[in-house]
C-alpha atoms as a PDB file:
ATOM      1  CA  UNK A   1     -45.705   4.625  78.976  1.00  0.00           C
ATOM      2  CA  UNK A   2     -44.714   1.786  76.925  1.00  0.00           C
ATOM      3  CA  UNK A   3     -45.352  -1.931  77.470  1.00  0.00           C
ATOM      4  CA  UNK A   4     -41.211  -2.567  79.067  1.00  0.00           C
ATOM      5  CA  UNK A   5     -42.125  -0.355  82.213  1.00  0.00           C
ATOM      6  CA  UNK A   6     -44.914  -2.824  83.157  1.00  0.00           C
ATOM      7  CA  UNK A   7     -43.343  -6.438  82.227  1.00  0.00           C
ATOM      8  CA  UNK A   8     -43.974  -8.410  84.554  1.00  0.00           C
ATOM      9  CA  UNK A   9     -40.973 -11.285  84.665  1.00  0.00           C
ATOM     10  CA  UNK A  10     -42.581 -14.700  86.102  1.00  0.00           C
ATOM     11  CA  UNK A  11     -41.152 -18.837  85.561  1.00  0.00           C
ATOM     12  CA  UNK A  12     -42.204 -20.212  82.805  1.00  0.00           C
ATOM     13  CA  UNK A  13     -45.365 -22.615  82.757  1.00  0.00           C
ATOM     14  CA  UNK A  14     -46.271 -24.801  80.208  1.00  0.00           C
ATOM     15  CA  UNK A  15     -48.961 -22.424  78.822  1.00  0.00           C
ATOM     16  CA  UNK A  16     -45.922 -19.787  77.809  1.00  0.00           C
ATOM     17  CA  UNK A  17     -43.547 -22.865  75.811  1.00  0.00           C
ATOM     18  CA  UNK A  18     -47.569 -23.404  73.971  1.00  0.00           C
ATOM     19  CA  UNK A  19     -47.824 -20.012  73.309  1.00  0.00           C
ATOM     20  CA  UNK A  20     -44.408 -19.320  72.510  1.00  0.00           C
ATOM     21  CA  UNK A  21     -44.459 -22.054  69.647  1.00  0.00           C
ATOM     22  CA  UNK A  22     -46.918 -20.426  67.882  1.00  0.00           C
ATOM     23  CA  UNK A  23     -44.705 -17.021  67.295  1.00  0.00           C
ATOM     24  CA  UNK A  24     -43.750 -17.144  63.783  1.00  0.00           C
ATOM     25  CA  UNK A  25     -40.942 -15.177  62.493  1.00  0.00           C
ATOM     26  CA  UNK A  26     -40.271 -13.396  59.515  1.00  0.00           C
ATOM     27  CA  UNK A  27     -37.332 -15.069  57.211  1.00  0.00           C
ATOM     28  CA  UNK A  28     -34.410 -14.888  57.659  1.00  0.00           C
ATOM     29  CA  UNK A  29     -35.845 -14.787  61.710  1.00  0.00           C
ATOM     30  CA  UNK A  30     -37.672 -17.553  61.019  1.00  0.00           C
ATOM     31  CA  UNK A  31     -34.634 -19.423  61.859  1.00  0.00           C
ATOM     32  CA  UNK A  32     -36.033 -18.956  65.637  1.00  0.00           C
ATOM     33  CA  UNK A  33     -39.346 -20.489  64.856  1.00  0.00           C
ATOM     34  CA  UNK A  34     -39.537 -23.034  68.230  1.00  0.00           C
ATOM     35  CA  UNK A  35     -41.894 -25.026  65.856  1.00  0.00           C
ATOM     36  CA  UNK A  36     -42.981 -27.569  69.153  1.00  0.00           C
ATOM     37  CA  UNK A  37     -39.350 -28.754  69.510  1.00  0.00           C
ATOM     38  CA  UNK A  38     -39.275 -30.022  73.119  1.00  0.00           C
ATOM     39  CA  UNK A  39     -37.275 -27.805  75.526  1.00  0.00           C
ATOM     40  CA  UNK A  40     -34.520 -28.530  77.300  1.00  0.00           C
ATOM     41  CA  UNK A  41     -34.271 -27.309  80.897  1.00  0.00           C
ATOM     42  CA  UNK A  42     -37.479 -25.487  81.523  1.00  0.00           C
ATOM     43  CA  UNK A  43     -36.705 -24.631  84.631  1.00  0.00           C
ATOM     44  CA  UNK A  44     -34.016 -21.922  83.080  1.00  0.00           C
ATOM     45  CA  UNK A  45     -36.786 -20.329  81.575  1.00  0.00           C
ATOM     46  CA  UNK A  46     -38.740 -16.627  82.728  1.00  0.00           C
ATOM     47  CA  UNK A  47     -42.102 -15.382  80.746  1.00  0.00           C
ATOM     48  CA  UNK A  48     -42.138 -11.713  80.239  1.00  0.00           C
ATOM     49  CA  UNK A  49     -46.201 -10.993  80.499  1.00  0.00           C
ATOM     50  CA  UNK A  50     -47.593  -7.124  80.082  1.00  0.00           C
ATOM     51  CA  UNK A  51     -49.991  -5.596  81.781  1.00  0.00           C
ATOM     52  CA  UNK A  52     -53.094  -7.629  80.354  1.00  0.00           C
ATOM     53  CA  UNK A  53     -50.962 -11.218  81.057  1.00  0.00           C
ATOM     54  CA  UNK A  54     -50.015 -11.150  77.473  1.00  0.00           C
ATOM     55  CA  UNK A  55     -46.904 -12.901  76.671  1.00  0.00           C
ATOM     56  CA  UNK A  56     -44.202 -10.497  74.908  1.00  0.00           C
ATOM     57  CA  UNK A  57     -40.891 -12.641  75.662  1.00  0.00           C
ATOM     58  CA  UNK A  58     -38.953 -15.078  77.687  1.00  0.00           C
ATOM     59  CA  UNK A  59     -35.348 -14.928  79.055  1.00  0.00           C
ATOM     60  CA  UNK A  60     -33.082 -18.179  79.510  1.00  0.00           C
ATOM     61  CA  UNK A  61     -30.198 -18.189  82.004  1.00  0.00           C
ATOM     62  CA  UNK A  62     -27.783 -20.929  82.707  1.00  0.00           C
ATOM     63  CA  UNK A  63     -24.564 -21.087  84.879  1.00  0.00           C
ATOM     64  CA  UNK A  64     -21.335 -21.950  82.771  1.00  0.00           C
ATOM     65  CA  UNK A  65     -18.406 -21.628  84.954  1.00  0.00           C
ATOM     66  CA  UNK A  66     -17.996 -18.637  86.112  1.00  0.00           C
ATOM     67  CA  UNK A  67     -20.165 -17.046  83.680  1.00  0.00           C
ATOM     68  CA  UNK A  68     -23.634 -16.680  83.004  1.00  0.00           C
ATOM     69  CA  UNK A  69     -25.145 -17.740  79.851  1.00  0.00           C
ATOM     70  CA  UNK A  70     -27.990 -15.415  79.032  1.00  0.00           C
ATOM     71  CA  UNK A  71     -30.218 -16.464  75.973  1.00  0.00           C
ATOM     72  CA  UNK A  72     -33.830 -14.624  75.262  1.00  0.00           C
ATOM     73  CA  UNK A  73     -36.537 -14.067  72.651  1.00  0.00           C
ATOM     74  CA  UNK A  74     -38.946 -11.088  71.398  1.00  0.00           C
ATOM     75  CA  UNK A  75     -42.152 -11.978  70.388  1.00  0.00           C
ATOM     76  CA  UNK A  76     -42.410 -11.728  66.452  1.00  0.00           C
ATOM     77  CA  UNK A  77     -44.319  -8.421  66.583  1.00  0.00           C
ATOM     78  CA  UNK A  78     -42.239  -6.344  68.762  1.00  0.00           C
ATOM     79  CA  UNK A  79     -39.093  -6.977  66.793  1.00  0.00           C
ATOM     80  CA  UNK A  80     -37.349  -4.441  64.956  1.00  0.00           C
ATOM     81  CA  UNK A  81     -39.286  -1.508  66.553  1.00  0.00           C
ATOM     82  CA  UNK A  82     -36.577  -0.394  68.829  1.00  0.00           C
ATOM     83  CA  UNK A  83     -37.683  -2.377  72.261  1.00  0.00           C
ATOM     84  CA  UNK A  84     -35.005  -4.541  72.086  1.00  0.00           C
ATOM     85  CA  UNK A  85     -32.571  -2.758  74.780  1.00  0.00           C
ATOM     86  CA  UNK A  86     -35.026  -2.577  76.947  1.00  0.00           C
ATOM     87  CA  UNK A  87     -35.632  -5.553  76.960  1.00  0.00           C
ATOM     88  CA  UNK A  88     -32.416  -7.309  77.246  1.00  0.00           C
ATOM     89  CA  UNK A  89     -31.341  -4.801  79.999  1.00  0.00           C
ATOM     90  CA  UNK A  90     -34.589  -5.991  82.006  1.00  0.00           C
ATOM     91  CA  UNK A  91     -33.468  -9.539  81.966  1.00  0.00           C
ATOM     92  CA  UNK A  92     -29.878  -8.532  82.787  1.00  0.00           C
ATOM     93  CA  UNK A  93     -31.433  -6.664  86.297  1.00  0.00           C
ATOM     94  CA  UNK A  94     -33.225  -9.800  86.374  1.00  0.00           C
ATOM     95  CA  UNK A  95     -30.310 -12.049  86.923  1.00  0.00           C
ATOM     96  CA  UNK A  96     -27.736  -9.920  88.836  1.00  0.00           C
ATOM     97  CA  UNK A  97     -29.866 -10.976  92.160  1.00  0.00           C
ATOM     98  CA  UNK A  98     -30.232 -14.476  91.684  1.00  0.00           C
ATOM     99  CA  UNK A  99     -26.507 -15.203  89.530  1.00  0.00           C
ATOM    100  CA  UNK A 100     -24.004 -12.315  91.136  1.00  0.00           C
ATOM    101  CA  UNK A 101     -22.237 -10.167  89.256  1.00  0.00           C
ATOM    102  CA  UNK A 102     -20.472 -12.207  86.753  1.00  0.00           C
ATOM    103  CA  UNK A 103     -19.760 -12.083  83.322  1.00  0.00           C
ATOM    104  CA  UNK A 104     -22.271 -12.896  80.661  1.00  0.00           C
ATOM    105  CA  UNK A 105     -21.622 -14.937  77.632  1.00  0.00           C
ATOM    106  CA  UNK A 106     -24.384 -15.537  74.850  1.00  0.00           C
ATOM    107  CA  UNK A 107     -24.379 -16.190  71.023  1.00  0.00           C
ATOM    108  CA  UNK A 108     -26.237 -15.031  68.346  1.00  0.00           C
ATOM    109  CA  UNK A 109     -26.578 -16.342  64.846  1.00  0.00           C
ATOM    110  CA  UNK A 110     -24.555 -14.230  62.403  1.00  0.00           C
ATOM    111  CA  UNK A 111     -27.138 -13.021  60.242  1.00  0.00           C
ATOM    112  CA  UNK A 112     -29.029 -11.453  62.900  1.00  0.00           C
ATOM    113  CA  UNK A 113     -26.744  -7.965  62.625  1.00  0.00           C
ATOM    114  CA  UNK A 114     -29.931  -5.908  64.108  1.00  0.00           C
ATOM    115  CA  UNK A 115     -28.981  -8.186  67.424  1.00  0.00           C
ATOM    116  CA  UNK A 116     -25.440  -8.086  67.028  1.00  0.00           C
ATOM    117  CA  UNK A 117     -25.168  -4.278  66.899  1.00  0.00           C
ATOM    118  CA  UNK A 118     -27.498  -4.131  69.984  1.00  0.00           C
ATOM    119  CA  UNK A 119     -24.928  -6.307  72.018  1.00  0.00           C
ATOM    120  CA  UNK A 120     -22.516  -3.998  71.085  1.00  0.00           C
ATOM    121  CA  UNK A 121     -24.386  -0.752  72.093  1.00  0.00           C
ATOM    122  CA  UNK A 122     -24.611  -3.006  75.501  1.00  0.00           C
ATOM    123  CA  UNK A 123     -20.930  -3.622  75.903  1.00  0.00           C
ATOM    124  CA  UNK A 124     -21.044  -7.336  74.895  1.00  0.00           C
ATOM    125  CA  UNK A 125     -17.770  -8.149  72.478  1.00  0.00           C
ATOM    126  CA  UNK A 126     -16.923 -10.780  70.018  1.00  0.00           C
ATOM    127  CA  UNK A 127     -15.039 -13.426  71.875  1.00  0.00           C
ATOM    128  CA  UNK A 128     -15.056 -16.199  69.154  1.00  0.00           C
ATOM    129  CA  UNK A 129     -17.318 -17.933  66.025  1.00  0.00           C
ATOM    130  CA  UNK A 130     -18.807 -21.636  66.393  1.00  0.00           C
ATOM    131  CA  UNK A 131     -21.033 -23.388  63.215  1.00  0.00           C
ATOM    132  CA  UNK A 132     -23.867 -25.630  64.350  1.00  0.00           C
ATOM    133  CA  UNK A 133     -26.104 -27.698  61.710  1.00  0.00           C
ATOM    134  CA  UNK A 134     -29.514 -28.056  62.120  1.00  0.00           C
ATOM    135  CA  UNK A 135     -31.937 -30.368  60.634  1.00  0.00           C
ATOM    136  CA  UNK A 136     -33.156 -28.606  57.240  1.00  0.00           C
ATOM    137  CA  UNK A 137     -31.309 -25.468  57.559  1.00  0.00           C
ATOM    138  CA  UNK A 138     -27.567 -26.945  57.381  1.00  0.00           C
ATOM    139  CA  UNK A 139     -24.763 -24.949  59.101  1.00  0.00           C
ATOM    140  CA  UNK A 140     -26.250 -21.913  61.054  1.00  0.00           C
ATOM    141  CA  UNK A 141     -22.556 -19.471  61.973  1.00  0.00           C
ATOM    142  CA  UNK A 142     -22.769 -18.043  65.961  1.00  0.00           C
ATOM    143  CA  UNK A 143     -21.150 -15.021  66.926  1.00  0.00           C
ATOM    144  CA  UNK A 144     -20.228 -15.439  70.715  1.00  0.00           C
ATOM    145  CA  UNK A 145     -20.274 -13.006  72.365  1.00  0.00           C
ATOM    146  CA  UNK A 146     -19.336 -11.678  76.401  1.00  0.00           C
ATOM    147  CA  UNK A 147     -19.903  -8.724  78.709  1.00  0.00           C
ATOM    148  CA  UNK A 148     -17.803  -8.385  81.973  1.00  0.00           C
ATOM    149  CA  UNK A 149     -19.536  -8.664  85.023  1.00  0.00           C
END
């Protein structure tokens, strides 16, 4: 069937933060461009390969509190084409061994409202707004956002 049955979810090596860096993003998406910036915590980081090793996303997680952040990326060409909740509910099974049930937080910048109405479809709800500036983009608005455990 399609490419999400046969993910294969592995740590991420140097070779997936190279290859990831390449992905380039439509605008306004371009916003996630990595563009080489260095990466903080690669240990928190899982490659999502297919069948043929190809690289179609990574996950993030990281313990805050009692919840678990979750953070994650698409590659450029399988946005927008629907994959999306398969996706994030892959990394979610992911976790629940390893973190425990618990509650997971992310954020999402707000004018990403094709991700922000999949979160809802998944149960995650608006907890709260934060602005963060970023060298030659300015003030980016988050959504955060939270599903219970």
């Amino acid at each position: 069937m399609g490419w999400a049955e046969a993910v294969r979810i592995e740590p991420a090596d140097d070779a997936m933060f190279r290859e990831r860096d390449a992905w380039r993003y439509d605008p306004p998406y371009d916003f996630y461009n990595s563009d080489g910036m260095p990466v903080k915590n690669p240990e928190r980081f899982f490659a999502a390969r297919d069948d043929d090793g190809a690289l179609v996303g990574f996950y993030f997680f990281e313990l805050h509190d009692d919840a678990l952040f979750y953070g994650f990326g698409l590659r450029p060409d399988l946005t927008g084409r629907g994959l999306g909740e398969r996706f994030v509910l892959a990394g979610l099974e992911l976790a629940r061994p390893v973190y425990g049930q618990r509650r997971v937080v992310l954020d999402v910048a707000a004018f990403n409202t094709r991700a922000v109405r999949l979160y809802r479809r998944l149960g995650f709800t608006e907890t709260g707004r934060h602005t963060e500036t970023f060298d030659g983009r300015g003030a980016v608005e988050f959504i955060d956002m939270e599903k219970p455990g």
